[in-house]
PDB file of N, CA and C in Angstrom:
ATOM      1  N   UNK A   1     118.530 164.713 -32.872  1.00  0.00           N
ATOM      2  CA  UNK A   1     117.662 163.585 -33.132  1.00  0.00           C
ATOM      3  C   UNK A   1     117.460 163.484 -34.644  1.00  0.00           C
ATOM      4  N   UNK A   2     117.830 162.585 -34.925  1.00  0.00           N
ATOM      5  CA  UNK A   2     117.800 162.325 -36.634  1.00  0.00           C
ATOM      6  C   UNK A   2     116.146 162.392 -37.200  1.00  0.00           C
ATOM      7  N   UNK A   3     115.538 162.648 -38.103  1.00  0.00           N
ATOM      8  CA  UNK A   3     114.633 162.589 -39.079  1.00  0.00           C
ATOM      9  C   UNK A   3     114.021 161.141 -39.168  1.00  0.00           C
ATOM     10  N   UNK A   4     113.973 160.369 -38.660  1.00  0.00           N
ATOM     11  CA  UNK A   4     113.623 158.830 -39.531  1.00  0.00           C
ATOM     12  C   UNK A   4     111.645 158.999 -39.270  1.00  0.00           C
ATOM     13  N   UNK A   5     111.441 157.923 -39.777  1.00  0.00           N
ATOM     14  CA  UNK A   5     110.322 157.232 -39.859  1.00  0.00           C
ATOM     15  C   UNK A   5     109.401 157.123 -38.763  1.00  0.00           C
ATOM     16  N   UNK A   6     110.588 156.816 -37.936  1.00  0.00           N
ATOM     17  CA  UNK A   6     109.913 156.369 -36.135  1.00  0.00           C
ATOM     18  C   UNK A   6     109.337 157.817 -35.395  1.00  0.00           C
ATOM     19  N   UNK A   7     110.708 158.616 -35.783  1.00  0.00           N
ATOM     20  CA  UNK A   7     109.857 160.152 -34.999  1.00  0.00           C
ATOM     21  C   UNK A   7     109.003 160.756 -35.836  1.00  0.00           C
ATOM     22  N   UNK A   8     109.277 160.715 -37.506  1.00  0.00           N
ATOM     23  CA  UNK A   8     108.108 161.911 -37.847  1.00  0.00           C
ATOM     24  C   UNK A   8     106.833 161.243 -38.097  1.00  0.00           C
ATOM     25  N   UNK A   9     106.346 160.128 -37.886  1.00  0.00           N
ATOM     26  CA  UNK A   9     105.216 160.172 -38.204  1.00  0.00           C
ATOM     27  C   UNK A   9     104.189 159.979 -37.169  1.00  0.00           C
ATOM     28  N   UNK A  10     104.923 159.807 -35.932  1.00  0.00           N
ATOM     29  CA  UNK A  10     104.290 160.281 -34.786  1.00  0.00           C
ATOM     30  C   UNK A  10     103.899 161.230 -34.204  1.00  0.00           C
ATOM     31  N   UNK A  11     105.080 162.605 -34.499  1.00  0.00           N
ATOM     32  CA  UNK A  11     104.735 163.765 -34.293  1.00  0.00           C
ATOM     33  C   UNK A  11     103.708 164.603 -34.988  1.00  0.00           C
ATOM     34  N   UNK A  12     103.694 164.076 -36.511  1.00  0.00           N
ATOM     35  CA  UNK A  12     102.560 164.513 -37.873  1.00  0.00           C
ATOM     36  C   UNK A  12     101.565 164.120 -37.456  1.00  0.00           C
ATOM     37  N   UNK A  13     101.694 163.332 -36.561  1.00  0.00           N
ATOM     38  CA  UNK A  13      99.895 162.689 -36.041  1.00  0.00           C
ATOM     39  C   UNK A  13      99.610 163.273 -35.111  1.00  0.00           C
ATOM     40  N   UNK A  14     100.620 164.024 -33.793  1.00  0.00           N
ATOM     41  CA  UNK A  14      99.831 164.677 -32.899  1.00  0.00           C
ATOM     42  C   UNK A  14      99.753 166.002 -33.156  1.00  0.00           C
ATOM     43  N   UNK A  15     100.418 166.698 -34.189  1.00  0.00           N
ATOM     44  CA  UNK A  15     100.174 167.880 -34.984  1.00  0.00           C
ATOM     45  C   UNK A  15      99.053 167.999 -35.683  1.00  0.00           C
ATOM     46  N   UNK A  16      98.698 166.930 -36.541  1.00  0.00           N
ATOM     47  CA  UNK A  16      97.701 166.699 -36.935  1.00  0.00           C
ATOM     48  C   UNK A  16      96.254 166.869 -36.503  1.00  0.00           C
ATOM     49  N   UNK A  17      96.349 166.032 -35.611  1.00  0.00           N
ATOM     50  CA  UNK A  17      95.292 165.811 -34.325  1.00  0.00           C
ATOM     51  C   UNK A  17      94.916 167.227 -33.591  1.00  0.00           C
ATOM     52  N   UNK A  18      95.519 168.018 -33.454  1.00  0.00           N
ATOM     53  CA  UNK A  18      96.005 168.873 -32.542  1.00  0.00           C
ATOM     54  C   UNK A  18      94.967 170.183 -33.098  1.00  0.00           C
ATOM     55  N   UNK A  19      95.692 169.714 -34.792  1.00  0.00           N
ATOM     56  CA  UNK A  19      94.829 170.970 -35.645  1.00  0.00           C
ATOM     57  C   UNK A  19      93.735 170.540 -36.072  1.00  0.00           C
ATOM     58  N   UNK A  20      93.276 169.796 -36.133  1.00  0.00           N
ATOM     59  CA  UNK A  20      92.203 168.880 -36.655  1.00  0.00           C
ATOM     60  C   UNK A  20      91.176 169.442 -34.966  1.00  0.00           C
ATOM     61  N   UNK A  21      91.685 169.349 -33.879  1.00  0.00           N
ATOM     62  CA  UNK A  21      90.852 169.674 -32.862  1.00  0.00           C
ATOM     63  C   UNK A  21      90.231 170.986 -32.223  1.00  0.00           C
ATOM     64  N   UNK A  22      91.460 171.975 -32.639  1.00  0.00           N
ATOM     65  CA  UNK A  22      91.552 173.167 -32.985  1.00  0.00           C
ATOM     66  C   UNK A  22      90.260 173.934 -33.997  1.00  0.00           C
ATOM     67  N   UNK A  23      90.656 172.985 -34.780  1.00  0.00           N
ATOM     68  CA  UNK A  23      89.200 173.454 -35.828  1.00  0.00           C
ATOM     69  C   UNK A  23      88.238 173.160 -35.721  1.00  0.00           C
ATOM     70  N   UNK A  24      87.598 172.120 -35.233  1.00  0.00           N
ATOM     71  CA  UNK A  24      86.175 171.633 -34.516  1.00  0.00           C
ATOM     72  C   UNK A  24      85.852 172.467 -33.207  1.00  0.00           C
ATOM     73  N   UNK A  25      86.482 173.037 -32.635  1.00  0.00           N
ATOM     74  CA  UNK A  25      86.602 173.499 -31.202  1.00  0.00           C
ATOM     75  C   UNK A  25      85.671 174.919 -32.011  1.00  0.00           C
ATOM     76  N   UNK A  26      86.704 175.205 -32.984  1.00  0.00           N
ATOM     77  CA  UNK A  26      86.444 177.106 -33.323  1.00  0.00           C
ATOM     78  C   UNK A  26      85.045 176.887 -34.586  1.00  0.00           C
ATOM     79  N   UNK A  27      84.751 175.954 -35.015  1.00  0.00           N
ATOM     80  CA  UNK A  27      83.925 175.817 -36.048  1.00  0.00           C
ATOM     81  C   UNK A  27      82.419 175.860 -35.080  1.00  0.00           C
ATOM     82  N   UNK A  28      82.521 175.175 -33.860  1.00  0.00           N
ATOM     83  CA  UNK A  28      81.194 174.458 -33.011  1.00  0.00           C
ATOM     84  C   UNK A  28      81.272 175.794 -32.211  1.00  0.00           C
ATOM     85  N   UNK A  29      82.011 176.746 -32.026  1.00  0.00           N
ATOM     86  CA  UNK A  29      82.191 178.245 -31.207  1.00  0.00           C
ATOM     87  C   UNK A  29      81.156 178.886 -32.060  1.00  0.00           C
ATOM     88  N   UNK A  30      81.807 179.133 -33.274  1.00  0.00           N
ATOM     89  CA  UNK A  30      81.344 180.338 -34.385  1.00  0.00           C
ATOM     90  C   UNK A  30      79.981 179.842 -34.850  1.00  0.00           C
ATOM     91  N   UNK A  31      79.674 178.538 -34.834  1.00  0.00           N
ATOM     92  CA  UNK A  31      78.292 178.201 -35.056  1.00  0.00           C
ATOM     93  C   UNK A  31      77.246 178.611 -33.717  1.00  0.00           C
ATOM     94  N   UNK A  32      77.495 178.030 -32.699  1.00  0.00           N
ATOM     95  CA  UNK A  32      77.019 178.350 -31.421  1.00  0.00           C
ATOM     96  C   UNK A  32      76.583 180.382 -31.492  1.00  0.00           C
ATOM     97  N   UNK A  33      77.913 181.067 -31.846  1.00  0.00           N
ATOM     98  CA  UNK A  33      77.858 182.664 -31.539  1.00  0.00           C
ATOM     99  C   UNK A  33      76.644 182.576 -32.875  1.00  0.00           C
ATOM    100  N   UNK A  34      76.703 182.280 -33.961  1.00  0.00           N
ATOM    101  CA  UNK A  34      75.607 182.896 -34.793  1.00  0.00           C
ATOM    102  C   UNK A  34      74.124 182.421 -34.742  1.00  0.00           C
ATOM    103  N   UNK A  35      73.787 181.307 -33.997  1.00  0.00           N
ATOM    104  CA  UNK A  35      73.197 180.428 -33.011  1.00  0.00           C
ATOM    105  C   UNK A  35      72.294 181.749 -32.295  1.00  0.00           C
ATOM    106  N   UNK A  36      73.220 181.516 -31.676  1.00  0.00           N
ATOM    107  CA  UNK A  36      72.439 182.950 -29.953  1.00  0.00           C
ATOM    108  C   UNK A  36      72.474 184.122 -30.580  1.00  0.00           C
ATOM    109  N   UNK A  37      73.536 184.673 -31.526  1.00  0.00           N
ATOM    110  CA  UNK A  37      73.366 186.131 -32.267  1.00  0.00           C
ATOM    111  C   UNK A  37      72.799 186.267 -32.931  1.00  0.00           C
ATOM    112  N   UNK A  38      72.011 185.570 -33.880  1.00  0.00           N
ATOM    113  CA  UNK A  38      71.103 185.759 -35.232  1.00  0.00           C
ATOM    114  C   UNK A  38      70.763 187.322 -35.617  1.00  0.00           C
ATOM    115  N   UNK A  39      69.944 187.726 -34.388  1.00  0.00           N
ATOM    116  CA  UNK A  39      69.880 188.831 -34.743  1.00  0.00           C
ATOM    117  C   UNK A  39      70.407 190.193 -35.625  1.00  0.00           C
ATOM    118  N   UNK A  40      71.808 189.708 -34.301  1.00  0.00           N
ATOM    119  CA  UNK A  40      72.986 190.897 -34.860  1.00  0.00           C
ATOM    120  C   UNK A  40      73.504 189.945 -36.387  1.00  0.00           C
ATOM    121  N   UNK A  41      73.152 189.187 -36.832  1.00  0.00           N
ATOM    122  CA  UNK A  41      73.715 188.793 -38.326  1.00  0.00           C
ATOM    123  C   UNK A  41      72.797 189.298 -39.055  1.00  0.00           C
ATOM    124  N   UNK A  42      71.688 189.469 -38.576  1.00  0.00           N
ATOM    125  CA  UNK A  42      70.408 190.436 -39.810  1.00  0.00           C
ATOM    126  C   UNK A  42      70.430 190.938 -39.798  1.00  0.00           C
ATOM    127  N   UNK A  43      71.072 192.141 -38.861  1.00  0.00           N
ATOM    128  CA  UNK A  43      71.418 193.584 -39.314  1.00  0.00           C
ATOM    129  C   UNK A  43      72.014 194.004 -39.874  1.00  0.00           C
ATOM    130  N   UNK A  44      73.535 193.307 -39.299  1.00  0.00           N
ATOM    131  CA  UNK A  44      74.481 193.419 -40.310  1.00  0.00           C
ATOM    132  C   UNK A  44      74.388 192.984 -41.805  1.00  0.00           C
ATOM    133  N   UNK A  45      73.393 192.222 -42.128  1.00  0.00           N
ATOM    134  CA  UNK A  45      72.672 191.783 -43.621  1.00  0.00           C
ATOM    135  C   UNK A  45      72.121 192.985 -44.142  1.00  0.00           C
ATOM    136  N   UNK A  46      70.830 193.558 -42.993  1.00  0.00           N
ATOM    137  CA  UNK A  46      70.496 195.157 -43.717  1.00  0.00           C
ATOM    138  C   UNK A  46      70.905 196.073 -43.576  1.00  0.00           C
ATOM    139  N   UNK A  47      71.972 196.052 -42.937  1.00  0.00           N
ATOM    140  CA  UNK A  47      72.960 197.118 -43.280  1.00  0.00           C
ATOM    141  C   UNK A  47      73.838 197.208 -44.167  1.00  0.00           C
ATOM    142  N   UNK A  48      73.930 196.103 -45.303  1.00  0.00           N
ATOM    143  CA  UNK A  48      74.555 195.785 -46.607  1.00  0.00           C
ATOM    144  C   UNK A  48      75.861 194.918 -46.533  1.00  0.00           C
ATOM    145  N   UNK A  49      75.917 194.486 -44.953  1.00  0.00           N
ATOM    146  CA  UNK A  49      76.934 193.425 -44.844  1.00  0.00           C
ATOM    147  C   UNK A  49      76.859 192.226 -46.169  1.00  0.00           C
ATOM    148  N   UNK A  50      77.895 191.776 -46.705  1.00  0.00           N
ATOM    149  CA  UNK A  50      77.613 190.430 -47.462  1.00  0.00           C
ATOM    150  C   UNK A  50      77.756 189.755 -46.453  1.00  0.00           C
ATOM    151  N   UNK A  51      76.876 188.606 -46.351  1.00  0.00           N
ATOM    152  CA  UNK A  51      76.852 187.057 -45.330  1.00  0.00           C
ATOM    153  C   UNK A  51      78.219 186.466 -44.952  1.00  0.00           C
ATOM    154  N   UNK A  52      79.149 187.002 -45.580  1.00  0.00           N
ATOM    155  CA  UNK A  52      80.691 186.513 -45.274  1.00  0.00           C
ATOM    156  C   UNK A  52      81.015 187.428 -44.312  1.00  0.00           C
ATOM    157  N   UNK A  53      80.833 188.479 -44.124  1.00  0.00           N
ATOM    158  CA  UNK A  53      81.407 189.676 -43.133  1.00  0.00           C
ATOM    159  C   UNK A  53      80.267 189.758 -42.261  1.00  0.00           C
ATOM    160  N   UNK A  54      79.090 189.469 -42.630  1.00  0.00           N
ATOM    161  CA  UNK A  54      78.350 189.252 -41.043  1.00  0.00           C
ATOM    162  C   UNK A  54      78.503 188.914 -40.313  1.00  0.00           C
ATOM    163  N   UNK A  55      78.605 187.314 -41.035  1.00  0.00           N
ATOM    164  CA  UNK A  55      79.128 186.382 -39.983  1.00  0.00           C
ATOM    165  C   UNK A  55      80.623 186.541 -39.376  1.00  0.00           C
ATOM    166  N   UNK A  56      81.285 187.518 -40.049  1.00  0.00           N
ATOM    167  CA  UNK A  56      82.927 187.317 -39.040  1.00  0.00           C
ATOM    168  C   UNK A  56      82.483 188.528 -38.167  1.00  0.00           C
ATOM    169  N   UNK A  57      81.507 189.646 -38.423  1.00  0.00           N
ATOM    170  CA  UNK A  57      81.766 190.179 -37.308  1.00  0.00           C
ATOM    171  C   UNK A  57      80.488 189.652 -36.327  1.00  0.00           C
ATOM    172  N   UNK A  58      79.519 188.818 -36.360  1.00  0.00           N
ATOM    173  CA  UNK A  58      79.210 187.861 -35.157  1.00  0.00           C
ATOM    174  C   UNK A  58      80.525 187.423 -34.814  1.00  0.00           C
ATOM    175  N   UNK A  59      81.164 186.882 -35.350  1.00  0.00           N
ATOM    176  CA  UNK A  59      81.841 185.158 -34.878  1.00  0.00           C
ATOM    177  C   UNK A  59      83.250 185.816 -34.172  1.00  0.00           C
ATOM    178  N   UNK A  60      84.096 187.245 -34.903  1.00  0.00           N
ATOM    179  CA  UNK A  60      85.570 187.521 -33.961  1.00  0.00           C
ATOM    180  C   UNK A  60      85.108 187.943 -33.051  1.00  0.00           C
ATOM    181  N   UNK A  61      86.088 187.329 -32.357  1.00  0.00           N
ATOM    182  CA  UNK A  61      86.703 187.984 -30.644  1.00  0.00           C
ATOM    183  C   UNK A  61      86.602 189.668 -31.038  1.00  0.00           C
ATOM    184  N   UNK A  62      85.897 190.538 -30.478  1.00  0.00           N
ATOM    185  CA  UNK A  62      86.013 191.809 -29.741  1.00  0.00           C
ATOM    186  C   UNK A  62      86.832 191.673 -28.714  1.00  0.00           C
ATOM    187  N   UNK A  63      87.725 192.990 -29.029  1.00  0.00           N
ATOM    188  CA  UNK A  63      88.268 193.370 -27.935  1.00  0.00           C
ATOM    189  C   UNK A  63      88.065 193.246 -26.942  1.00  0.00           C
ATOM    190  N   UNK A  64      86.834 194.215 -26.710  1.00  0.00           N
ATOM    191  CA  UNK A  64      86.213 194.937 -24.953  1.00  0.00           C
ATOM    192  C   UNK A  64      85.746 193.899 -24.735  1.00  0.00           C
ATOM    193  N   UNK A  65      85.800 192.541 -24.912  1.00  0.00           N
ATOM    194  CA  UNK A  65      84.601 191.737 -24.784  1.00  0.00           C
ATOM    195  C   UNK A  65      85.480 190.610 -23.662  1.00  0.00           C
ATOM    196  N   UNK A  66      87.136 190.395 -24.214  1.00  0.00           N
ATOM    197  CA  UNK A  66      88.026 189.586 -23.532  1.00  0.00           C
ATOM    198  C   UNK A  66      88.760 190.741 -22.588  1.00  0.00           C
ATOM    199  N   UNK A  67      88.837 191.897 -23.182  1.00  0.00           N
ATOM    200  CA  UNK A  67      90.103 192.807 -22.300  1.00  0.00           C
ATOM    201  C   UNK A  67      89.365 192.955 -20.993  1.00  0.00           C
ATOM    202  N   UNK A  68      88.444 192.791 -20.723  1.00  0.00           N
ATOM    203  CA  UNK A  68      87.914 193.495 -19.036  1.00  0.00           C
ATOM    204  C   UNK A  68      88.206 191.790 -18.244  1.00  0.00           C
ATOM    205  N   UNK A  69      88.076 190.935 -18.728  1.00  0.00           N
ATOM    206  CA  UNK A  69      88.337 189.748 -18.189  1.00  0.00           C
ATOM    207  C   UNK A  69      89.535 189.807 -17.503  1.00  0.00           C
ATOM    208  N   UNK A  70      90.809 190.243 -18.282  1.00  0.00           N
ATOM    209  CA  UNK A  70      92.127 189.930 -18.161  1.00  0.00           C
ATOM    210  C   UNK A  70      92.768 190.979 -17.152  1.00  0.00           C
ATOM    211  N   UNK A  71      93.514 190.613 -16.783  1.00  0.00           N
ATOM    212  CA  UNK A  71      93.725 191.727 -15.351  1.00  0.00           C
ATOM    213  C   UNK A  71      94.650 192.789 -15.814  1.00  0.00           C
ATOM    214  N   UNK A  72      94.309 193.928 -15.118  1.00  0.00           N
ATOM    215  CA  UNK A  72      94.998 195.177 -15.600  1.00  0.00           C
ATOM    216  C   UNK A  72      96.393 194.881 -15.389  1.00  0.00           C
ATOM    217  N   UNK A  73      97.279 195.563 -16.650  1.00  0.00           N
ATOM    218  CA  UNK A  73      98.424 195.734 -16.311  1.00  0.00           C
ATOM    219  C   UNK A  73      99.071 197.021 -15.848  1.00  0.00           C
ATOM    220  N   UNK A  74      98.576 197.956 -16.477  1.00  0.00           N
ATOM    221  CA  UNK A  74      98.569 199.175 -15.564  1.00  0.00           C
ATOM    222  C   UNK A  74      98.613 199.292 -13.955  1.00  0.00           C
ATOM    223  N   UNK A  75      99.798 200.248 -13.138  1.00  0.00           N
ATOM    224  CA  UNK A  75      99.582 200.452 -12.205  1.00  0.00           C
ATOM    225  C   UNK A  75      98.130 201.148 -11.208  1.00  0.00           C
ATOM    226  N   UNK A  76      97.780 200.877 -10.568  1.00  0.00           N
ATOM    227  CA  UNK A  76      96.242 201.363  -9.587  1.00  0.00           C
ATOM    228  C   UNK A  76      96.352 202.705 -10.057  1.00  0.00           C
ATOM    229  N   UNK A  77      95.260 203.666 -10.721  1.00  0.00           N
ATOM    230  CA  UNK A  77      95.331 204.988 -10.445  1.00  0.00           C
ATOM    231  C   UNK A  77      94.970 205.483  -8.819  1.00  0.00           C
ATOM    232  N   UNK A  78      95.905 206.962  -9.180  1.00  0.00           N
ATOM    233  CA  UNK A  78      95.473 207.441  -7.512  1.00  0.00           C
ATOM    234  C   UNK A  78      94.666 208.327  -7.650  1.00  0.00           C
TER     235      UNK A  78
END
């Protein structure tokens, strides 16, 4: 499929769009988690966190937090 006009600037728009939605999705998440967490962001404040690393460790995904969700891949112990 050739390069022209007709395909790329349709596809740049739903790429666009795509990431553009992506980021509102994770921006209105990470606001929401520091929202309900406050707490755990003031500790991590007096515990000498700078406000940039507070807030990422409110706002990342933990591990233990998604892995018990997801189904074991491990065989059943006996």
């Amino acid at each position: 499929m050739p390069l022209t006009e007709v395909a790329v600037v349709p596809i740049a728009g739903i790429l666009i769009g795509g990431a553009m939605t992506a980021t509102s999705l994770a921006g209105r998440r990470a606001l929401d988690e520091l929202r309900d967490r406050h707490g755990e962001y003031e500790a991590a404040l007096a515990l000498g966190l700078v406000p940039r690393d507070a807030a990422l460790e409110v706002c990342r995904p933990n591990y233990w937090s998604w892995s018990r969700s997801w189904p074991s891949r491990r065989s059943p112990s006996r």
